[in-house]
Protein backbone atom coordinates (compact mmCIF):
# COMPACT_ATOMS: atom_id res chain seq x y z
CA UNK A 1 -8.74 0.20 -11.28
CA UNK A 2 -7.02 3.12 -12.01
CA UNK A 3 -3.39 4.07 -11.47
CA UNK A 4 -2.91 5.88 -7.80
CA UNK A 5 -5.67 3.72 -6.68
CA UNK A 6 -4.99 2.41 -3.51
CA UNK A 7 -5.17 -1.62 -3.43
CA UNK A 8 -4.72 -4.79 -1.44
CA UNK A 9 -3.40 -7.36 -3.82
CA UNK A 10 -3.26 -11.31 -3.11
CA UNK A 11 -0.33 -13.48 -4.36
CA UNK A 12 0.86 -17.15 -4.05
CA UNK A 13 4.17 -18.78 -3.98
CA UNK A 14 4.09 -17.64 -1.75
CA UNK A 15 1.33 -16.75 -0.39
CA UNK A 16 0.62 -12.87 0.96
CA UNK A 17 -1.09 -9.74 0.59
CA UNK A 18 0.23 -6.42 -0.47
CA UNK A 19 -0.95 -2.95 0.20
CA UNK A 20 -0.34 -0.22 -1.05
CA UNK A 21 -0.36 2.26 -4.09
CA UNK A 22 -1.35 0.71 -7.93
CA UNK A 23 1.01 2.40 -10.51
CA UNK A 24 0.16 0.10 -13.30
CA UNK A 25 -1.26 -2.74 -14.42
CA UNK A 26 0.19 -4.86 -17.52
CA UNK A 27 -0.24 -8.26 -19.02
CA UNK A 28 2.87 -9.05 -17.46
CA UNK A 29 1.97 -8.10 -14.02
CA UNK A 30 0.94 -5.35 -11.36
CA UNK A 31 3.21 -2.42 -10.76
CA UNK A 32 3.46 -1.20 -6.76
CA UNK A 33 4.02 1.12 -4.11
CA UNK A 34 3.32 -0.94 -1.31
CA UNK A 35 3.94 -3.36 2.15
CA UNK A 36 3.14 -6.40 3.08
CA UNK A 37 -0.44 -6.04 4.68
CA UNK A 38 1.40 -8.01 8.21
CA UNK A 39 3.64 -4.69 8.12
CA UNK A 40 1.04 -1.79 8.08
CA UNK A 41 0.53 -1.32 11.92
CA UNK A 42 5.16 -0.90 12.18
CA UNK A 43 5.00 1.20 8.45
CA UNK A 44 2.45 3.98 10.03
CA UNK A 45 4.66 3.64 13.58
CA UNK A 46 7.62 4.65 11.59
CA UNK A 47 5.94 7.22 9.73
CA UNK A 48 4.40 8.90 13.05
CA UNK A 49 7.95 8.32 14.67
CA UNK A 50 10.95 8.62 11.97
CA UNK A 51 13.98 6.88 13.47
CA UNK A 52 17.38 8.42 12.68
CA UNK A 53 17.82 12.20 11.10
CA UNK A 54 14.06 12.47 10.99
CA UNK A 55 13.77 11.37 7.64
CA UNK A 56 10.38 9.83 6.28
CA UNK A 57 10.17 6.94 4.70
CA UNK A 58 7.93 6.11 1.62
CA UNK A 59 6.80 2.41 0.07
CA UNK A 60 8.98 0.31 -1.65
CA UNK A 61 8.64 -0.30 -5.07
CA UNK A 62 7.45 -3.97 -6.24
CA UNK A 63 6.81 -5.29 -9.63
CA UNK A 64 4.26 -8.78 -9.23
CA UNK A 65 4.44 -10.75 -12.15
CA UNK A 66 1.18 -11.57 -13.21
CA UNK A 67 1.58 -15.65 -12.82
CA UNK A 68 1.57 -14.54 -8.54
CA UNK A 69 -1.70 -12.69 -8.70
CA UNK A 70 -4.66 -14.24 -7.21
CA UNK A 71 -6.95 -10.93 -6.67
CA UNK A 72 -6.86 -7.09 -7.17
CA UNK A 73 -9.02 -5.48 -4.91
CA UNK A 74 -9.77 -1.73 -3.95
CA UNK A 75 -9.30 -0.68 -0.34
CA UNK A 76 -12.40 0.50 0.79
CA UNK A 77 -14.40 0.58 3.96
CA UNK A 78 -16.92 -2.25 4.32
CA UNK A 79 -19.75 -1.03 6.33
CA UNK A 80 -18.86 0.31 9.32
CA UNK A 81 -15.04 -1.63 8.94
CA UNK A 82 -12.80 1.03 7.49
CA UNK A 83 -10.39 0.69 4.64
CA UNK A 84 -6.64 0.77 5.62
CA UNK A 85 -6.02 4.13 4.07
CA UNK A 86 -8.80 5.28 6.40
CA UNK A 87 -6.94 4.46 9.43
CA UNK A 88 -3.43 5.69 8.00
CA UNK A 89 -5.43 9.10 7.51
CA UNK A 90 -7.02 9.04 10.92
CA UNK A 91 -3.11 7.81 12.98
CA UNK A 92 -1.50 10.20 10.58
CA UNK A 93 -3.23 12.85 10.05
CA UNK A 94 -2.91 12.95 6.23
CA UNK A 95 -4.16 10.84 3.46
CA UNK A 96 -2.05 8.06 2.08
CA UNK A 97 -1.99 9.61 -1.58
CA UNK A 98 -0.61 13.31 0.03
CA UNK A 99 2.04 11.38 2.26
CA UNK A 100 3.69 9.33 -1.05
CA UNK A 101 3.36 12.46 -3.29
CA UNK A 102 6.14 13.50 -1.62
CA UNK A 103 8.05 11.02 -2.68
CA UNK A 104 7.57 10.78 -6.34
């Protein structure tokens, strides 16, 4: 996996999945842009509706240490199931990578 790839990564203690934007990986853990998989449905909500001045919001940035990680995996479709950043890009209109380049 390559930095900017986008990822689902599983954790315990405790225990939850993380989506999002890989900026590096390290023996001492996994470097992120990126929600907690339960929040994706309110994070692309808020980014098709901005509350307040209009501003948009971006991902948060998380450092996992690498004690937490259970599994690294790429988001991509399965079959005919599509990967998250496939339906961010179809509800938004733009891929995920475009939207956080803004941000950086």
């Amino acid at each position: 996996m390559q930095p900017h790839s986008i990822v689902i990564v599983s954790v315990h203690t405790p225990r939850e999945k993380v989506w999002g934007e890989l900026i590096e990986i390290s023996t001492a853990g996994v470097t992120l842009r990126a929600i907690d998989i339960n929040s994706f449905d309110e994070f692309v909500r808020q980014v098709l509706h901005p509350e307040g001045d209009g501003d948009r919001m971006g991902l948060p940035t998380l450092f996992l240490p690498m004690l937490r990680i259970e599994r690294i995996s790429l988001d991509e479709p399965c079959g005919s199931i599509p990967s998250l950043a496939d339906i961010f890009e179809r509800k938004v209109g733009e891929s995920l990578k475009s939207y956080l380049a803004q941000f950086s």
